[in-house]
PDB file of N, CA and C in Angstrom:
ATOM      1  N   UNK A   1      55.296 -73.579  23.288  1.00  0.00           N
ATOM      2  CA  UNK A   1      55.154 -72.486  24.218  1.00  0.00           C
ATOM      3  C   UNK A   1      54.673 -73.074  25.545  1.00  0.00           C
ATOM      4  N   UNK A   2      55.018 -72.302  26.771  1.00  0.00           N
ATOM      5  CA  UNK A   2      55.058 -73.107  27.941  1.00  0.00           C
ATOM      6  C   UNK A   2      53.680 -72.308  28.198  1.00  0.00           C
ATOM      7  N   UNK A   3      53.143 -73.096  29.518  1.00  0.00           N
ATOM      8  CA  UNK A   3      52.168 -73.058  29.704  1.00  0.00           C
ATOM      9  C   UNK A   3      51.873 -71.177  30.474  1.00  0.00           C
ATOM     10  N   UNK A   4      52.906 -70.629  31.701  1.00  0.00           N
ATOM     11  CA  UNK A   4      53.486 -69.489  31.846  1.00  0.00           C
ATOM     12  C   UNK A   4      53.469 -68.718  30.919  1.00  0.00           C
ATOM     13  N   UNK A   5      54.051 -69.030  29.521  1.00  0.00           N
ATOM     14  CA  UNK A   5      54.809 -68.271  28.498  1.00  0.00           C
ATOM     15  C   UNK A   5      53.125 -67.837  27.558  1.00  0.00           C
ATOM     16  N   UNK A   6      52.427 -68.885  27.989  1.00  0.00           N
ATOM     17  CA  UNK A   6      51.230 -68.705  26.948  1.00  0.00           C
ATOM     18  C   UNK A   6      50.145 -67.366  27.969  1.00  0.00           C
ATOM     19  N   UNK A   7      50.148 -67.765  29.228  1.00  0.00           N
ATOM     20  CA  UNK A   7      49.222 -67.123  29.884  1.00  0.00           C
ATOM     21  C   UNK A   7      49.902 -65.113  30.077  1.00  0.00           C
ATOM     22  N   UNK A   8      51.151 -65.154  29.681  1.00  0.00           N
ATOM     23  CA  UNK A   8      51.975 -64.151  30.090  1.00  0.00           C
ATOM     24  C   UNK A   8      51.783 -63.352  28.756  1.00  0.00           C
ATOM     25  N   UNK A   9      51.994 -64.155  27.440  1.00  0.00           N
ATOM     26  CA  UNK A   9      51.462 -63.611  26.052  1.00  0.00           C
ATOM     27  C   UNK A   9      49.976 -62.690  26.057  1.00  0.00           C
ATOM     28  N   UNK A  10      49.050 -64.188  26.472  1.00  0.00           N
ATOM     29  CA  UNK A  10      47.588 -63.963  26.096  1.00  0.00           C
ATOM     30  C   UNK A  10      47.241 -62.728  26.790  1.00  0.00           C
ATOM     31  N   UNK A  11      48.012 -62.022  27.848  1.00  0.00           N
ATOM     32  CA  UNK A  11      47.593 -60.915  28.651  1.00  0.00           C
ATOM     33  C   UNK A  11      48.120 -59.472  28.113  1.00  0.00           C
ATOM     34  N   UNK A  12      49.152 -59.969  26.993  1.00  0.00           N
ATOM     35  CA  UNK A  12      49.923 -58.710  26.444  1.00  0.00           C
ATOM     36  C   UNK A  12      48.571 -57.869  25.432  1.00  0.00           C
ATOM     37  N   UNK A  13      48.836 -56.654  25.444  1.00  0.00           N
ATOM     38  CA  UNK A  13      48.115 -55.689  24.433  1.00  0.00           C
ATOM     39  C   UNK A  13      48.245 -56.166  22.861  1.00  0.00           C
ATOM     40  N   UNK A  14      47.548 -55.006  21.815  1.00  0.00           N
ATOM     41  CA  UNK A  14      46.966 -55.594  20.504  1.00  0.00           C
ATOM     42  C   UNK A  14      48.618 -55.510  20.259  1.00  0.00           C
ATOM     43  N   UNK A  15      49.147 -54.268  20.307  1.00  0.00           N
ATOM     44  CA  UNK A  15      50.066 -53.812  19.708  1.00  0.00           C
ATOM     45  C   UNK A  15      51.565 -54.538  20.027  1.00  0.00           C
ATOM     46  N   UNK A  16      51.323 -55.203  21.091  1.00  0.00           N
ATOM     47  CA  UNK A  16      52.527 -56.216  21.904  1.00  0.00           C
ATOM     48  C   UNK A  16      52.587 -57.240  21.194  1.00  0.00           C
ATOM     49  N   UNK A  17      51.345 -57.688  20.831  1.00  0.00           N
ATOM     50  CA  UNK A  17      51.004 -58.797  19.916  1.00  0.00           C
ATOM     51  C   UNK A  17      51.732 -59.297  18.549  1.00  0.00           C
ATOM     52  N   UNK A  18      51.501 -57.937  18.230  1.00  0.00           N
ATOM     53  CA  UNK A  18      51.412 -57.754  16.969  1.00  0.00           C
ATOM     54  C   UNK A  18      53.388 -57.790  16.477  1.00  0.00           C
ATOM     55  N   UNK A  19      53.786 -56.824  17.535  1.00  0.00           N
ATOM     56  CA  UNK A  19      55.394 -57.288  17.213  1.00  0.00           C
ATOM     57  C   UNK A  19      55.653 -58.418  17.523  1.00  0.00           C
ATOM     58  N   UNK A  20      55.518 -59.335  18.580  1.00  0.00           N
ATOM     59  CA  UNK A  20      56.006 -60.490  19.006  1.00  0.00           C
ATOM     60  C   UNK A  20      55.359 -61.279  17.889  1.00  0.00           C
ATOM     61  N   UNK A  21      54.290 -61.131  16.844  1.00  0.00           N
ATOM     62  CA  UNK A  21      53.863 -61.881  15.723  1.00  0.00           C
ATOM     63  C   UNK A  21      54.890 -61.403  14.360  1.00  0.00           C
ATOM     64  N   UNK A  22      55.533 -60.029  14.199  1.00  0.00           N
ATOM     65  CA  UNK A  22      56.280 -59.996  13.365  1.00  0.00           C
ATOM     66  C   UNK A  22      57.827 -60.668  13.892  1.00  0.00           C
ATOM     67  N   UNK A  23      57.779 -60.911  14.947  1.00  0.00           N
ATOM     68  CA  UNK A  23      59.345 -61.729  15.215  1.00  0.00           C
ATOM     69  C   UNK A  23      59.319 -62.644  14.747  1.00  0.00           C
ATOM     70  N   UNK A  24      58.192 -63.518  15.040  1.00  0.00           N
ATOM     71  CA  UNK A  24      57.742 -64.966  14.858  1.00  0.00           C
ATOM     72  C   UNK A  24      57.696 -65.285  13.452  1.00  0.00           C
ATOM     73  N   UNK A  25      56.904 -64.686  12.778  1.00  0.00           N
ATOM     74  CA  UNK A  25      57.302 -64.191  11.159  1.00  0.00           C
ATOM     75  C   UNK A  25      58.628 -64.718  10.383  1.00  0.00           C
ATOM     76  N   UNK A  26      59.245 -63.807  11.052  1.00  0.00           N
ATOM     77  CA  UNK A  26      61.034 -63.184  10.573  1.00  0.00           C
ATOM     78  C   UNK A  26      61.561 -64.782  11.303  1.00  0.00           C
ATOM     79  N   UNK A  27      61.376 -65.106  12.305  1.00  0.00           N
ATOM     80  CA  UNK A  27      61.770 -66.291  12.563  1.00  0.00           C
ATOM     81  C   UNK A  27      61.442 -67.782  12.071  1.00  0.00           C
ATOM     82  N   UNK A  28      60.968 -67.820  11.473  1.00  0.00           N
ATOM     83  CA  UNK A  28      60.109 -68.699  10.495  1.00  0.00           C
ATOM     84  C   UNK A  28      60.399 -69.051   9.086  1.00  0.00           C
ATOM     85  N   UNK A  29      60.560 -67.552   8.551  1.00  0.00           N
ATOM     86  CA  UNK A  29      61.056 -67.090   7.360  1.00  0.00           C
ATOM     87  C   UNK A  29      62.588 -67.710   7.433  1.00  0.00           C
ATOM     88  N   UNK A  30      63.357 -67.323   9.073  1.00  0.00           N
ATOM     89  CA  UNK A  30      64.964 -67.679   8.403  1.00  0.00           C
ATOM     90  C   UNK A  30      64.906 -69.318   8.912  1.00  0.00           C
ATOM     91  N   UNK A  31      64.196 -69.836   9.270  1.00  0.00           N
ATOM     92  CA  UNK A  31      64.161 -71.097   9.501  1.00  0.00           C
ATOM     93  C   UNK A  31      64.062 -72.088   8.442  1.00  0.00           C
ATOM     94  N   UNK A  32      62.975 -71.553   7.256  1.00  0.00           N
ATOM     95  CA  UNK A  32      62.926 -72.199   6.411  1.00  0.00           C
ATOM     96  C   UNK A  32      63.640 -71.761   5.132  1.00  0.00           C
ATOM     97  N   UNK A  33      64.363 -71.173   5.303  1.00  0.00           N
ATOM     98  CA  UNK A  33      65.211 -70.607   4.273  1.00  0.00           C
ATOM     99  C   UNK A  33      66.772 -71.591   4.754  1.00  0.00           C
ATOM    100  N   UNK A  34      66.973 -71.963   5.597  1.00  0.00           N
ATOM    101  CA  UNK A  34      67.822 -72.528   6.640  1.00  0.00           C
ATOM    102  C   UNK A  34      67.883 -73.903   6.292  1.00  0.00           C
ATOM    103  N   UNK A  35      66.494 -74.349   6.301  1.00  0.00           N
ATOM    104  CA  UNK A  35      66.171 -75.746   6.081  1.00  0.00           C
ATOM    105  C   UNK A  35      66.437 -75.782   4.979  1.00  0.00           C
ATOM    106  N   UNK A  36      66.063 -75.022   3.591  1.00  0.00           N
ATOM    107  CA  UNK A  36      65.998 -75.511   2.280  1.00  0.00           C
ATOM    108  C   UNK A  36      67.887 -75.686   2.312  1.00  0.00           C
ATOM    109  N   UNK A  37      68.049 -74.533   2.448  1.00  0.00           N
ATOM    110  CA  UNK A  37      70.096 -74.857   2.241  1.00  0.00           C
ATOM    111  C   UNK A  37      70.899 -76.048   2.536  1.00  0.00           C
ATOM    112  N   UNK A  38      70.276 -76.222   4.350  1.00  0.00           N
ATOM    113  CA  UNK A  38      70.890 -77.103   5.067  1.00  0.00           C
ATOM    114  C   UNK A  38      69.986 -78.148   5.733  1.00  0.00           C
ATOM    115  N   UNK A  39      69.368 -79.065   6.066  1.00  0.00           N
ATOM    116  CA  UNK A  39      68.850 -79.511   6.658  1.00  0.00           C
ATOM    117  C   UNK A  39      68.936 -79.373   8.445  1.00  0.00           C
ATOM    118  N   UNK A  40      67.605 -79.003   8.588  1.00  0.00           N
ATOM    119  CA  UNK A  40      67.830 -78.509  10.158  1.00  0.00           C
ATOM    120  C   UNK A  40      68.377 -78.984  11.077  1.00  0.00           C
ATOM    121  N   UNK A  41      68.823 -78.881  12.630  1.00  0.00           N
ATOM    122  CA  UNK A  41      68.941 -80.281  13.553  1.00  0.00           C
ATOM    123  C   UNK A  41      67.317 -80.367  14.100  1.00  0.00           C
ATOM    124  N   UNK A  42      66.360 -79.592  14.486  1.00  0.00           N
ATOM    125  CA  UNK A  42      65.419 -80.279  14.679  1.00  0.00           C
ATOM    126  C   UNK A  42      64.084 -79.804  13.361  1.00  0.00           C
ATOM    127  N   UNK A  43      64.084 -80.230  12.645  1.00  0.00           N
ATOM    128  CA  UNK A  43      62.646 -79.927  12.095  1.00  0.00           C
ATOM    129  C   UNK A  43      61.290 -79.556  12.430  1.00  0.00           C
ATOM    130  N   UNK A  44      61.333 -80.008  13.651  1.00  0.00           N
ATOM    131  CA  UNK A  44      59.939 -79.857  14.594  1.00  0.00           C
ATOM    132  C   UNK A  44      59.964 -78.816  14.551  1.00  0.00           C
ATOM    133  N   UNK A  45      60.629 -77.800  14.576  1.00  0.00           N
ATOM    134  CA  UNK A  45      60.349 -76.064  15.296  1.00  0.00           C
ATOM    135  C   UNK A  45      59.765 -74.908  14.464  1.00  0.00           C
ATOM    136  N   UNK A  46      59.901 -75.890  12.754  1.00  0.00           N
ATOM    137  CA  UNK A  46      59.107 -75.073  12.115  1.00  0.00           C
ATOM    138  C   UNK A  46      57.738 -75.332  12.668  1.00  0.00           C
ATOM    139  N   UNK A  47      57.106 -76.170  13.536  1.00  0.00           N
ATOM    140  CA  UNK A  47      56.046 -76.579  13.430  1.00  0.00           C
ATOM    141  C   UNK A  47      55.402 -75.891  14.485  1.00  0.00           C
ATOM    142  N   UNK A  48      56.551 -75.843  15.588  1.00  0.00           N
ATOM    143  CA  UNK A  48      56.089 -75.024  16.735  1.00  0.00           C
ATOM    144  C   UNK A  48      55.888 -73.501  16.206  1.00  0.00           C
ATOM    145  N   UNK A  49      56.848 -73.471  15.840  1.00  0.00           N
ATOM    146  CA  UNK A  49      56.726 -71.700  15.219  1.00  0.00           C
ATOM    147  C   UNK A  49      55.619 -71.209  14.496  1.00  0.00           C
ATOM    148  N   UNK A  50      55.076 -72.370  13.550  1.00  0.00           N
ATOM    149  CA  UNK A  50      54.120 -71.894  12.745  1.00  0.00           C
ATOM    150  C   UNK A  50      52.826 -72.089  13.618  1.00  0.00           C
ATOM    151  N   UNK A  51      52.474 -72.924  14.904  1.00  0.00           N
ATOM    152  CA  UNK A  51      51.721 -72.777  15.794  1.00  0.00           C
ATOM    153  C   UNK A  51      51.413 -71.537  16.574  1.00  0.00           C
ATOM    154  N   UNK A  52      52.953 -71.115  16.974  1.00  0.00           N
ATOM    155  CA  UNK A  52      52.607 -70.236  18.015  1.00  0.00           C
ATOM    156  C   UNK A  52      51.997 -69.059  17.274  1.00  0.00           C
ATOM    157  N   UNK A  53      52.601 -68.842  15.856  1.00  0.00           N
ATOM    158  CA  UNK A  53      51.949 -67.584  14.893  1.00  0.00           C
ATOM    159  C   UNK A  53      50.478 -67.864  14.740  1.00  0.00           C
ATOM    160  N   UNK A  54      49.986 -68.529  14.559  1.00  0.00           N
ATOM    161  CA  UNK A  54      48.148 -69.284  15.049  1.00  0.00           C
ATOM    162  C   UNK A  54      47.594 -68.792  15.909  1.00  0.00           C
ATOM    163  N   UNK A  55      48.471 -69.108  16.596  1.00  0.00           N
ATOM    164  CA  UNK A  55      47.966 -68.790  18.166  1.00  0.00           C
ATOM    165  C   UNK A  55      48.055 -67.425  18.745  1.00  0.00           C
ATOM    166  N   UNK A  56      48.939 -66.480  18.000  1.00  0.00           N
ATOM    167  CA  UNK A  56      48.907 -65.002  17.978  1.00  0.00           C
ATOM    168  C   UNK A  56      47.858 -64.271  17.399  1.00  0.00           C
ATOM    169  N   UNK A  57      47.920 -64.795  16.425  1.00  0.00           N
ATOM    170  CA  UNK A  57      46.910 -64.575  15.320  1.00  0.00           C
ATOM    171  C   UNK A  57      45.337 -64.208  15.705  1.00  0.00           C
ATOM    172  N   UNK A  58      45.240 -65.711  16.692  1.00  0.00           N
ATOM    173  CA  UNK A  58      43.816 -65.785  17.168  1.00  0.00           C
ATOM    174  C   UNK A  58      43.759 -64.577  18.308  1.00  0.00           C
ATOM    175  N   UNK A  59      44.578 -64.779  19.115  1.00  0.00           N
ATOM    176  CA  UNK A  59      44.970 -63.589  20.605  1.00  0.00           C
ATOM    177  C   UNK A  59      44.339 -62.225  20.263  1.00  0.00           C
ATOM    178  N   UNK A  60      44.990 -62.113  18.765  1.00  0.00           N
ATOM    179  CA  UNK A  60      45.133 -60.356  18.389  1.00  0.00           C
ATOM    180  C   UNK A  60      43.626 -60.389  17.693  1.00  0.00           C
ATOM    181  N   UNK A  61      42.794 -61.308  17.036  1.00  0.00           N
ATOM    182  CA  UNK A  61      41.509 -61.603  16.415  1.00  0.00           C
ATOM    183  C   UNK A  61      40.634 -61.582  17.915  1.00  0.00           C
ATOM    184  N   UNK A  62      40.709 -61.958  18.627  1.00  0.00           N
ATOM    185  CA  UNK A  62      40.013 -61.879  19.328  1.00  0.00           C
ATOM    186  C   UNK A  62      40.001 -60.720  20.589  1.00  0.00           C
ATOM    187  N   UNK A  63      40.964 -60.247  20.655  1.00  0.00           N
ATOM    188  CA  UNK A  63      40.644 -58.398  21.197  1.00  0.00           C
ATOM    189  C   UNK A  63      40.420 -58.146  20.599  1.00  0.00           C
ATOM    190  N   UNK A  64      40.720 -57.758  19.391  1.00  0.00           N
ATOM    191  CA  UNK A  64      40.002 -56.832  17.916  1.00  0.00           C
ATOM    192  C   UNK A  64      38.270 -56.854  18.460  1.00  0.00           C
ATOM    193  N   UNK A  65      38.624 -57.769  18.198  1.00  0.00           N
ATOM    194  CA  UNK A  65      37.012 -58.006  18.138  1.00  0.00           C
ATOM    195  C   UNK A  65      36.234 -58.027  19.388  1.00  0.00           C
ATOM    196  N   UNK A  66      36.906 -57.892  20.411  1.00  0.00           N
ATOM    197  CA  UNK A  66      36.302 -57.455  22.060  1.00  0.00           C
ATOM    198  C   UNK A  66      36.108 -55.800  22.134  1.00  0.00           C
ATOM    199  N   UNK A  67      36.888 -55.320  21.038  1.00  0.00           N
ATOM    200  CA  UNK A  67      37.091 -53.826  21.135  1.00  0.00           C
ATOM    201  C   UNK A  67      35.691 -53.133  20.610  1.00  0.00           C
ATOM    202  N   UNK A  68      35.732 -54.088  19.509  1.00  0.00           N
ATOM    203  CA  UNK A  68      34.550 -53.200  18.591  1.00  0.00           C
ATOM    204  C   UNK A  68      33.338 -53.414  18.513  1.00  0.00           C
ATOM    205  N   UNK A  69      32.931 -54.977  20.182  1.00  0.00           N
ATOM    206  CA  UNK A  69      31.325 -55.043  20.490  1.00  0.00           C
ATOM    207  C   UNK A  69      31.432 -53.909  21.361  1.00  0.00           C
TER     208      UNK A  69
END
């Protein structure tokens, strides 16, 4: 994720979050379902993918939790 792409995320709402974390999901899911069949052309992207879902993760954990001090 670019550096833009991260600061443009981190500003989105819980609920913005939260879909752009079920894409990421679903994208992940057909990635490695992809890989087991076929071997990928880059492998790395499961890695990014499973980062950026981390990194959502934390985004949406941490408004949560700005909401309810």
């Amino acid at each position: 994720m670019k550096i833009k792409e991260k600061d443009k995320k981190k500003n989105l709402s819980v609920d913005e979050l939260q879909a752009e974390l079920r894409t990421l999901r679903e994208k992940r899911f057909k990635l490695r379902f992809k890989h087991r069949v076929t071997p990928l052309g880059n492998p790395l992207e499961l890695r990014t993918v499973r980062r950026d879902i981390a990194r959502l993760q934390t985004w949406i954990r941490e408004k949560a939790g700005a909401v309810k001090e």
